[in-house]
PDB file of N, CA and C in Angstrom:
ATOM      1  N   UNK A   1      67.726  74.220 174.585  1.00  0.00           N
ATOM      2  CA  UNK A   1      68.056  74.851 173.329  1.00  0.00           C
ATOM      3  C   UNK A   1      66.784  74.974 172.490  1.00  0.00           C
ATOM      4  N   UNK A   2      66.562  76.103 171.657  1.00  0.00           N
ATOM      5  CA  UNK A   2      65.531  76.294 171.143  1.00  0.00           C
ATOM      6  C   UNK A   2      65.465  76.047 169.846  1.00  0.00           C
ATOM      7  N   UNK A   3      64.530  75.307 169.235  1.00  0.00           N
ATOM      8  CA  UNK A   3      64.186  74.617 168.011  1.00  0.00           C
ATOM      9  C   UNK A   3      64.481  76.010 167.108  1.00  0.00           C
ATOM     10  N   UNK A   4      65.122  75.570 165.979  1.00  0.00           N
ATOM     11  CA  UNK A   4      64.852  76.985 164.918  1.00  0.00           C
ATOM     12  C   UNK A   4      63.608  76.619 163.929  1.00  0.00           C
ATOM     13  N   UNK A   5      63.074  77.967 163.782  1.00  0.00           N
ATOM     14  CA  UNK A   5      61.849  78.138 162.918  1.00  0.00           C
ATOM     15  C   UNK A   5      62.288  78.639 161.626  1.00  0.00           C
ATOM     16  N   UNK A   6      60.980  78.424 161.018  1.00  0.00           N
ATOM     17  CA  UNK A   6      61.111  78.989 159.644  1.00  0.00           C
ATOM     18  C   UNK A   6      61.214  80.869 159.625  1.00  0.00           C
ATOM     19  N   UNK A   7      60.691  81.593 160.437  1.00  0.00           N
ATOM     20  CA  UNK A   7      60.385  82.993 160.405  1.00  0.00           C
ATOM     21  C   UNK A   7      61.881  83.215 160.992  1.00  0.00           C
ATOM     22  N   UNK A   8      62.966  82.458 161.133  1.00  0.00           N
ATOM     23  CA  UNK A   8      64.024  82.849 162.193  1.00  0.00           C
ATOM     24  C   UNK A   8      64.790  84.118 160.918  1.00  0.00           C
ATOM     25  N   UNK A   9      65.081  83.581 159.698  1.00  0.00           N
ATOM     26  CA  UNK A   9      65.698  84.504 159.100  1.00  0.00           C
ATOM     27  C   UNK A   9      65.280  85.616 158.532  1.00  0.00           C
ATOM     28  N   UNK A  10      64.118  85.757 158.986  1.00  0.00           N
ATOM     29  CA  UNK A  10      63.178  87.445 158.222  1.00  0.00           C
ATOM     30  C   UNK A  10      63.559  88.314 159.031  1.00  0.00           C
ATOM     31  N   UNK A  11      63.886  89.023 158.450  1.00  0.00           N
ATOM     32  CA  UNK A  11      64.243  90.659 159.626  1.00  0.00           C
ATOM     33  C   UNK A  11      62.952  91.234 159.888  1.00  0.00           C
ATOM     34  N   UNK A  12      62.755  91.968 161.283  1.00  0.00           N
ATOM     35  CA  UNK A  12      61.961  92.368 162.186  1.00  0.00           C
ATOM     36  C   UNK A  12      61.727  93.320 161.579  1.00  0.00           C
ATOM     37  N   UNK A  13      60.752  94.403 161.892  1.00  0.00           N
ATOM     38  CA  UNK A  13      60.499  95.755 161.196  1.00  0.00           C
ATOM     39  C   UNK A  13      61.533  96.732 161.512  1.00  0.00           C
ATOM     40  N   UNK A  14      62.256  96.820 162.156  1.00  0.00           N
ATOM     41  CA  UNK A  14      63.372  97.692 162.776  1.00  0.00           C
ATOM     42  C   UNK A  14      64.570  96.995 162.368  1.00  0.00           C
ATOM     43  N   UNK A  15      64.754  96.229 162.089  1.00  0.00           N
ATOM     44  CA  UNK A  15      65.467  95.413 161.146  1.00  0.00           C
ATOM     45  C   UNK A  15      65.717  96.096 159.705  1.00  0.00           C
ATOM     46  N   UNK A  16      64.600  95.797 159.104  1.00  0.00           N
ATOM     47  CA  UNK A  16      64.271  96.013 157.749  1.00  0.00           C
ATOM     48  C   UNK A  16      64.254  97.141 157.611  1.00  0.00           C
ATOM     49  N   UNK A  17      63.600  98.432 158.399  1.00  0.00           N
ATOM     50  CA  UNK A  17      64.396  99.949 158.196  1.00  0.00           C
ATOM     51  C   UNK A  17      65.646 100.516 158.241  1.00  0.00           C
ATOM     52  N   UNK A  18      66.303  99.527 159.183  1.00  0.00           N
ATOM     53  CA  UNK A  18      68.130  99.901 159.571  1.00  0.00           C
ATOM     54  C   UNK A  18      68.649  99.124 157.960  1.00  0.00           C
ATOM     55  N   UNK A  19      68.054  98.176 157.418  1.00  0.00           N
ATOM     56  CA  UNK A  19      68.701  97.761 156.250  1.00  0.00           C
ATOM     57  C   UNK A  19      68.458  98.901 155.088  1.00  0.00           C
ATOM     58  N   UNK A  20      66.846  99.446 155.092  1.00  0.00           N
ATOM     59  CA  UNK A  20      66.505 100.170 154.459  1.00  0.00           C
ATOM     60  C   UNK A  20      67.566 101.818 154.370  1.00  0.00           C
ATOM     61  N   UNK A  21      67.823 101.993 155.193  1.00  0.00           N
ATOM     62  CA  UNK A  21      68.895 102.872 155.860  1.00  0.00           C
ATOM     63  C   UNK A  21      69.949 103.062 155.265  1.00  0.00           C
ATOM     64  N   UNK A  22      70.450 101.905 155.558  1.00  0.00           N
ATOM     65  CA  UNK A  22      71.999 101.678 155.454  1.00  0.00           C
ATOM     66  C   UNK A  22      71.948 101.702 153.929  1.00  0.00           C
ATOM     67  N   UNK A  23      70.948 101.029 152.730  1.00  0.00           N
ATOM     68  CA  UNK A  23      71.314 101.065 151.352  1.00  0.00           C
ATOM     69  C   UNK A  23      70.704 102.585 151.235  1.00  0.00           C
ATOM     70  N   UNK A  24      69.314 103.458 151.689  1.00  0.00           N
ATOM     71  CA  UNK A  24      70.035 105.082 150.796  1.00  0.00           C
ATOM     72  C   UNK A  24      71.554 105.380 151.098  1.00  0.00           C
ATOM     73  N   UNK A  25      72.084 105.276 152.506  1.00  0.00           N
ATOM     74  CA  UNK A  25      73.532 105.848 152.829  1.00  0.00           C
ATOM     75  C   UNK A  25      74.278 105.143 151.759  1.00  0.00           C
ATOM     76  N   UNK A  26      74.392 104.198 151.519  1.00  0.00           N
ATOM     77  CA  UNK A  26      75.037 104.196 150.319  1.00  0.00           C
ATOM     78  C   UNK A  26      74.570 104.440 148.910  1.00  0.00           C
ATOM     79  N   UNK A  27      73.736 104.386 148.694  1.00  0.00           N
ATOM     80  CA  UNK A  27      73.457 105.147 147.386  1.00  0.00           C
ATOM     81  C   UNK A  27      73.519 106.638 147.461  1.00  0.00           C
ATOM     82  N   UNK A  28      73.882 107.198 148.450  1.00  0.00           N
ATOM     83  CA  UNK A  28      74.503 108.380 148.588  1.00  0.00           C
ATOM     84  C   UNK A  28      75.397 108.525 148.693  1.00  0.00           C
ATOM     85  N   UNK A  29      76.042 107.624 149.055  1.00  0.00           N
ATOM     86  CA  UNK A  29      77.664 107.612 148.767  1.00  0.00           C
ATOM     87  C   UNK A  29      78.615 107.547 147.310  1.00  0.00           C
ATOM     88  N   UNK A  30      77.407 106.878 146.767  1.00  0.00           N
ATOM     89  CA  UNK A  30      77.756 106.225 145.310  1.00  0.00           C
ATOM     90  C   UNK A  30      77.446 107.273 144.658  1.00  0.00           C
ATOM     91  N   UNK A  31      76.080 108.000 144.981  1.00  0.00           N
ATOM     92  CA  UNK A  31      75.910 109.392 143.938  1.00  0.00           C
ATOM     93  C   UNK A  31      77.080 110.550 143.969  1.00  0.00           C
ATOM     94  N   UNK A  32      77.283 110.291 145.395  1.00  0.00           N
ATOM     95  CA  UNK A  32      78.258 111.967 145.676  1.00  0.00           C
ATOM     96  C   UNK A  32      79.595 111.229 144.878  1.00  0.00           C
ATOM     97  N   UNK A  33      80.221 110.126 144.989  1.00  0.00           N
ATOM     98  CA  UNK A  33      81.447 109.872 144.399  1.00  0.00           C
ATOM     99  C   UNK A  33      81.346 109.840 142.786  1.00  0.00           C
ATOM    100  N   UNK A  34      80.213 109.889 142.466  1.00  0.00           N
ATOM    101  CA  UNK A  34      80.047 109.703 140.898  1.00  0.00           C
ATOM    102  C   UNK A  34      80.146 111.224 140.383  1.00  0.00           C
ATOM    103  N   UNK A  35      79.638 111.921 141.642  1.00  0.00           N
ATOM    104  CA  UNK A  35      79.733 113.456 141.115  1.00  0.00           C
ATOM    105  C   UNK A  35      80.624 114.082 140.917  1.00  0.00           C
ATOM    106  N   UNK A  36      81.463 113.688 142.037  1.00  0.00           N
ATOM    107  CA  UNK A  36      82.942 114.029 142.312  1.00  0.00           C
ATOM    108  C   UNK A  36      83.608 113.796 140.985  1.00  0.00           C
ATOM    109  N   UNK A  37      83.832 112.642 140.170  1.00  0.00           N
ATOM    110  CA  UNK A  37      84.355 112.272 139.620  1.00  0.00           C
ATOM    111  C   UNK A  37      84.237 112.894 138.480  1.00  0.00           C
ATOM    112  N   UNK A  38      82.504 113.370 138.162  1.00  0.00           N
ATOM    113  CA  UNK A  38      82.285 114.099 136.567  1.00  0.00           C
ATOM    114  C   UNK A  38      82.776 115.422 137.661  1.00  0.00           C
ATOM    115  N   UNK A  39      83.058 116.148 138.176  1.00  0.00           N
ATOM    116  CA  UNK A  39      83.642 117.288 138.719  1.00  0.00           C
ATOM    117  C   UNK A  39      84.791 117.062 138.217  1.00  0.00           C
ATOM    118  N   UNK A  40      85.986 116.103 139.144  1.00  0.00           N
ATOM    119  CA  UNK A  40      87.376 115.986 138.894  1.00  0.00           C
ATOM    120  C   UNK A  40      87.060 116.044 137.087  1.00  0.00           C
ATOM    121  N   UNK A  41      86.466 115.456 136.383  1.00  0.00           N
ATOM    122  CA  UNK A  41      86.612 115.633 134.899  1.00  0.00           C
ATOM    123  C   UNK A  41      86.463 116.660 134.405  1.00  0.00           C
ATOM    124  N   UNK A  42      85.681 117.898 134.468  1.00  0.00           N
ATOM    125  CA  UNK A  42      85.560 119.118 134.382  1.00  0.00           C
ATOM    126  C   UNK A  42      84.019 119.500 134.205  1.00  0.00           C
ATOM    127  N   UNK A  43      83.444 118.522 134.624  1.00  0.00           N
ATOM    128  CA  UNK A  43      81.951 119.424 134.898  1.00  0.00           C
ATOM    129  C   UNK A  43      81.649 120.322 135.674  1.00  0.00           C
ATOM    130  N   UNK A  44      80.883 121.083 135.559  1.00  0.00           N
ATOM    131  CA  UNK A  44      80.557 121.816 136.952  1.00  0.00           C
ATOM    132  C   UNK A  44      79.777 121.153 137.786  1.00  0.00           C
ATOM    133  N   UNK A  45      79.881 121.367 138.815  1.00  0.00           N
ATOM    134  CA  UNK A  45      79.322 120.580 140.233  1.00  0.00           C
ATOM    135  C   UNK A  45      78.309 120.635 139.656  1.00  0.00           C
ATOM    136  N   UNK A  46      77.267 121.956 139.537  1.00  0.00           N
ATOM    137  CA  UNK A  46      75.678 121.705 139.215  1.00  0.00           C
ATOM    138  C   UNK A  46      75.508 120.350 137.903  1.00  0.00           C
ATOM    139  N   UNK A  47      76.312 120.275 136.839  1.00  0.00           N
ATOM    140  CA  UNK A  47      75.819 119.523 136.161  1.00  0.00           C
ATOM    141  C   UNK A  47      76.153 117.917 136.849  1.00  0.00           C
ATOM    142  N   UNK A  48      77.183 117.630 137.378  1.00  0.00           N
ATOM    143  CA  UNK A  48      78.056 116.908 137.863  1.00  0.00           C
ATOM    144  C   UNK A  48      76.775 116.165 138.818  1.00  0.00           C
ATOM    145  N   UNK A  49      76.254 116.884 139.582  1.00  0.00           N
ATOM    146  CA  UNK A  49      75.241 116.511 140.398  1.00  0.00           C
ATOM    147  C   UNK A  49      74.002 116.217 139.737  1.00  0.00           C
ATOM    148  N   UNK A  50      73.526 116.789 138.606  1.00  0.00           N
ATOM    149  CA  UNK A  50      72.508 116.418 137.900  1.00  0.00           C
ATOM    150  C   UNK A  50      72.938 115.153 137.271  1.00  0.00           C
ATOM    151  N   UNK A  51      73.806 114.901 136.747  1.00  0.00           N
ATOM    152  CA  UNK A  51      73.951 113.803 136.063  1.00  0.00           C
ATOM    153  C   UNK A  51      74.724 112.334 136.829  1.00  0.00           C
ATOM    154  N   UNK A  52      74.806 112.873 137.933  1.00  0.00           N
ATOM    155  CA  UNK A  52      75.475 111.449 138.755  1.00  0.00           C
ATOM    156  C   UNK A  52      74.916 110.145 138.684  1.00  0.00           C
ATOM    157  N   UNK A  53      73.694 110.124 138.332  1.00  0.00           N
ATOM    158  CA  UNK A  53      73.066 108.671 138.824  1.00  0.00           C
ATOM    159  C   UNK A  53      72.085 108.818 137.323  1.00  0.00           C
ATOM    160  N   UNK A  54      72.829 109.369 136.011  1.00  0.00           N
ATOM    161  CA  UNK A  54      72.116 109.568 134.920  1.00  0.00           C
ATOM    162  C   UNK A  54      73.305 108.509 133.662  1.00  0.00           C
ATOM    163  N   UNK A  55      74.498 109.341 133.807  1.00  0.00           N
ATOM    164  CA  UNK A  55      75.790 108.652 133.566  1.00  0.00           C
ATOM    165  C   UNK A  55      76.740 107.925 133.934  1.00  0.00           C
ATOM    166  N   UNK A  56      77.797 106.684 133.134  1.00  0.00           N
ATOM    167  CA  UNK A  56      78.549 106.272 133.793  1.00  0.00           C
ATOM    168  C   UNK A  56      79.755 106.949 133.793  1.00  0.00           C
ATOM    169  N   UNK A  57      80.600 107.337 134.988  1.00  0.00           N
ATOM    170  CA  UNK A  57      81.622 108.342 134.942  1.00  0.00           C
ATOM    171  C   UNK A  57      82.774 107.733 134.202  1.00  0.00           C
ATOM    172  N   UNK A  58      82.840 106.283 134.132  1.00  0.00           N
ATOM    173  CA  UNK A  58      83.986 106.081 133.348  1.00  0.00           C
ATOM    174  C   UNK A  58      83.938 106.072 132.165  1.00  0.00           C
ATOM    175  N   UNK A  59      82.550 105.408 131.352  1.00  0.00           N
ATOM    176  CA  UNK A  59      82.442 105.889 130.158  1.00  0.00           C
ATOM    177  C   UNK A  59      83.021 107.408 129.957  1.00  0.00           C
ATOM    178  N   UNK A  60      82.497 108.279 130.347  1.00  0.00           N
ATOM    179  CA  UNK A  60      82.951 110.007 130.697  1.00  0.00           C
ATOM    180  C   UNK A  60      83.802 110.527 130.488  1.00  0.00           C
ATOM    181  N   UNK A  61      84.804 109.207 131.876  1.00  0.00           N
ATOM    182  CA  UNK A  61      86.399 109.756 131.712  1.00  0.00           C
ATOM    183  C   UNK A  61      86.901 109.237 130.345  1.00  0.00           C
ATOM    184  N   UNK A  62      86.673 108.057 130.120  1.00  0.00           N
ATOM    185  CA  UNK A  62      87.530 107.870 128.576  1.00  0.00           C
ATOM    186  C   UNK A  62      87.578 109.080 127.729  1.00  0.00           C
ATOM    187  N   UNK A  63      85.962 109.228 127.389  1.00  0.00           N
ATOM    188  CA  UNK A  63      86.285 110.327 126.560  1.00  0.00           C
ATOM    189  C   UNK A  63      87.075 111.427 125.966  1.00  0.00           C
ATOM    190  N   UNK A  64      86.747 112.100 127.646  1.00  0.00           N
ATOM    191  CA  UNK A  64      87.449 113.336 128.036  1.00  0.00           C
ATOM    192  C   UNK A  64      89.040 112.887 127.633  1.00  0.00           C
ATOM    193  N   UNK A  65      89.459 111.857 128.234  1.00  0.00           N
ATOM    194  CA  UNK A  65      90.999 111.792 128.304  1.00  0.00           C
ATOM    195  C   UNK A  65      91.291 111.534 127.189  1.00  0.00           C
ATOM    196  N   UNK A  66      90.351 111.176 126.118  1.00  0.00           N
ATOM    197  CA  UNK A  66      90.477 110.912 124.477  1.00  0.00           C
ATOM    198  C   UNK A  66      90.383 112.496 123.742  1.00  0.00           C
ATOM    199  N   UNK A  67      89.950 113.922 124.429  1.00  0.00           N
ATOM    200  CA  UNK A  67      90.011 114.941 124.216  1.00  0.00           C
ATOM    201  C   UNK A  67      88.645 115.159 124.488  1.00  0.00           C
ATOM    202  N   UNK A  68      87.941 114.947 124.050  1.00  0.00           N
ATOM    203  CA  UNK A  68      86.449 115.368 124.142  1.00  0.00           C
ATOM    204  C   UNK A  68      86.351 116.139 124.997  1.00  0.00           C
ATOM    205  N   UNK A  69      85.608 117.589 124.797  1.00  0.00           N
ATOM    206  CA  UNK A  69      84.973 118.341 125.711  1.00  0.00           C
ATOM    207  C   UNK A  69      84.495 118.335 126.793  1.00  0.00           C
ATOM    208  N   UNK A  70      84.135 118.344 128.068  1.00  0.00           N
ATOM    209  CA  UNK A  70      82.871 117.734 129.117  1.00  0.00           C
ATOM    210  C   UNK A  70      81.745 117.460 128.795  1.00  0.00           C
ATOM    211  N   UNK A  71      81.582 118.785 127.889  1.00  0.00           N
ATOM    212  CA  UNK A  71      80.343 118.768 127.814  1.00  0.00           C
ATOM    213  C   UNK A  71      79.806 118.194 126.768  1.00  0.00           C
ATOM    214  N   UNK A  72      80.806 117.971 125.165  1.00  0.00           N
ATOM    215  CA  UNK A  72      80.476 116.648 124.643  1.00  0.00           C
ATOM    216  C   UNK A  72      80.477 115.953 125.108  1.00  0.00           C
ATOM    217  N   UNK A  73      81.334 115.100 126.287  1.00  0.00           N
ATOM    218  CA  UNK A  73      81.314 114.071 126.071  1.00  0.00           C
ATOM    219  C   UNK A  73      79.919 113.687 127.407  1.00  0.00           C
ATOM    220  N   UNK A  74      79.274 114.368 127.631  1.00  0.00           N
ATOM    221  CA  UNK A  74      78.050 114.589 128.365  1.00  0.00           C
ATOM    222  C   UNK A  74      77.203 114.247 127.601  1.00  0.00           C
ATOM    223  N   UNK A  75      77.102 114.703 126.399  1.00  0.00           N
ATOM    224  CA  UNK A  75      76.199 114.425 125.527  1.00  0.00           C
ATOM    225  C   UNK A  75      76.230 113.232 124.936  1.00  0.00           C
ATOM    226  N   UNK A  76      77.439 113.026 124.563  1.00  0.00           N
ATOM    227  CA  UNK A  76      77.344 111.633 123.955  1.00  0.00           C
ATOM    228  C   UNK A  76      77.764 110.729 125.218  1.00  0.00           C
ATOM    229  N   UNK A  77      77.600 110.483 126.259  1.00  0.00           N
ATOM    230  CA  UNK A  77      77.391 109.340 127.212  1.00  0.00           C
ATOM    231  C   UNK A  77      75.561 109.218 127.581  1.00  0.00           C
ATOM    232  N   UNK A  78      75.066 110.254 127.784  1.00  0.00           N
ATOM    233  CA  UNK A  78      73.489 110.347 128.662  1.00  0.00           C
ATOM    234  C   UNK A  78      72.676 109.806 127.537  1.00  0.00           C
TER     235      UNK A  78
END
């Protein structure tokens, strides 16, 4: 049986890119669902996509569902 070392828990370089990986795929996941969401609220996709990873969508939705415009309430969240 082989002694464990100190270097045992560092990820390898191919390691550390598949980790590197896997968090953009999700921060792309997280952007497109954030977009979606100022979409479902009534942004337009183009702004929806500009502002995904600018705003929080729930701050957003309150608004809106409080009446606010999109696009006020765009303004007053960013």
């Amino acid at each position: 049986m082989r002694k464990p070392t100190l270097t045992d828990d560092i990820p390898s370089a191919q390691e550390d890119d598949t980790l590197a990986d896997a968090h953009d795929d999700e921060e792309v996941l997280v952007w497109q669902w954030n977009a979606q969401q100022l979409h479902r609220l009534g942004l337009s996709w183009l702004l929806a996509h500009a502002f995904a990873t600018v705003v929080d969508w729930h701050d957003f939705a309150k608004l809106v569902e409080r009446g606010c415009s999109p696009e006020l309430a765009l303004e007053i969240v960013r």
